[in-house]
Protein backbone atom coordinates (compact mmCIF):
# COMPACT_ATOMS: atom_id res chain seq x y z
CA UNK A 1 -4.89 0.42 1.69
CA UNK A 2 -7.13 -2.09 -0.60
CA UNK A 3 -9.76 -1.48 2.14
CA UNK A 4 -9.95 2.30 1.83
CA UNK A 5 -7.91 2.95 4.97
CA UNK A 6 -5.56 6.13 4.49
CA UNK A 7 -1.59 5.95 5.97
CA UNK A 8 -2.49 7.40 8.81
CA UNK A 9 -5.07 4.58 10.05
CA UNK A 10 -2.57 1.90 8.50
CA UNK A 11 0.45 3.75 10.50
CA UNK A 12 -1.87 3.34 13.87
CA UNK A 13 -2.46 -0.18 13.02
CA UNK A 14 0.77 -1.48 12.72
CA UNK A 15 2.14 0.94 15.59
CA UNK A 16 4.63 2.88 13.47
CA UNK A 17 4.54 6.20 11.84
CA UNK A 18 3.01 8.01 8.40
CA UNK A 19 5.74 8.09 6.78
CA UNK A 20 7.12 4.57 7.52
CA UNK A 21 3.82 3.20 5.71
CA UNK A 22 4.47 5.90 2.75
CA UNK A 23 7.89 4.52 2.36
CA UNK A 24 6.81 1.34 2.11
CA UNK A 25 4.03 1.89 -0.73
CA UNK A 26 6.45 4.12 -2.72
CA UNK A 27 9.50 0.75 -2.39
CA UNK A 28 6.45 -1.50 -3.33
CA UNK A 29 5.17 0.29 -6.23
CA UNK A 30 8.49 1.41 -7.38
CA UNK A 31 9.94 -2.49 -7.03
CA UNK A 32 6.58 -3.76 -9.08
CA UNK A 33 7.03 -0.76 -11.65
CA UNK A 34 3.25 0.07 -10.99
CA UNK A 35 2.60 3.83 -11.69
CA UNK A 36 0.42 4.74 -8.16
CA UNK A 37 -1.67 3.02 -5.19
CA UNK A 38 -4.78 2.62 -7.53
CA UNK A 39 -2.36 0.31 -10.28
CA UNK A 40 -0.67 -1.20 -7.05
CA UNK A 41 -3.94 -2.01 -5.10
CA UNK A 42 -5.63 -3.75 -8.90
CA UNK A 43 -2.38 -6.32 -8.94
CA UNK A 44 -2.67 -7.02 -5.55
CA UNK A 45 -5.95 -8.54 -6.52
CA UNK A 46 -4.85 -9.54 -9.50
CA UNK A 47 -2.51 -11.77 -8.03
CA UNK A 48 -4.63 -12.94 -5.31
CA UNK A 49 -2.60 -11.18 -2.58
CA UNK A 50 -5.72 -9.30 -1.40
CA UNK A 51 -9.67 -10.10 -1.22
């Protein structure tokens, strides 16, 4: 997601479906009480987890 692909690409990289990868973001951003993707993606770099 940092690099601009949309669920659908990320889904069809990791060989599972849309809605597994939307799960996913809304369990990570819920568990890291961001409020979206855009807050989610900025601690992600933030924290050095992404380049």
């Amino acid at each position: 997601m940092a690099e601009g692909l949309t669920s659908q690409e990320v889904a069809d990289k990791l060989f599972t479906s849309k809605r597994t990868v939307e799960t996913h973001r809304q369990n990570i951003i819920s568990k890291t009480q961001m409020k979206n993707t855009a807050a989610l993606i900025r601690f992600a770099v933030s924290e050095g987890l992404v380049g």
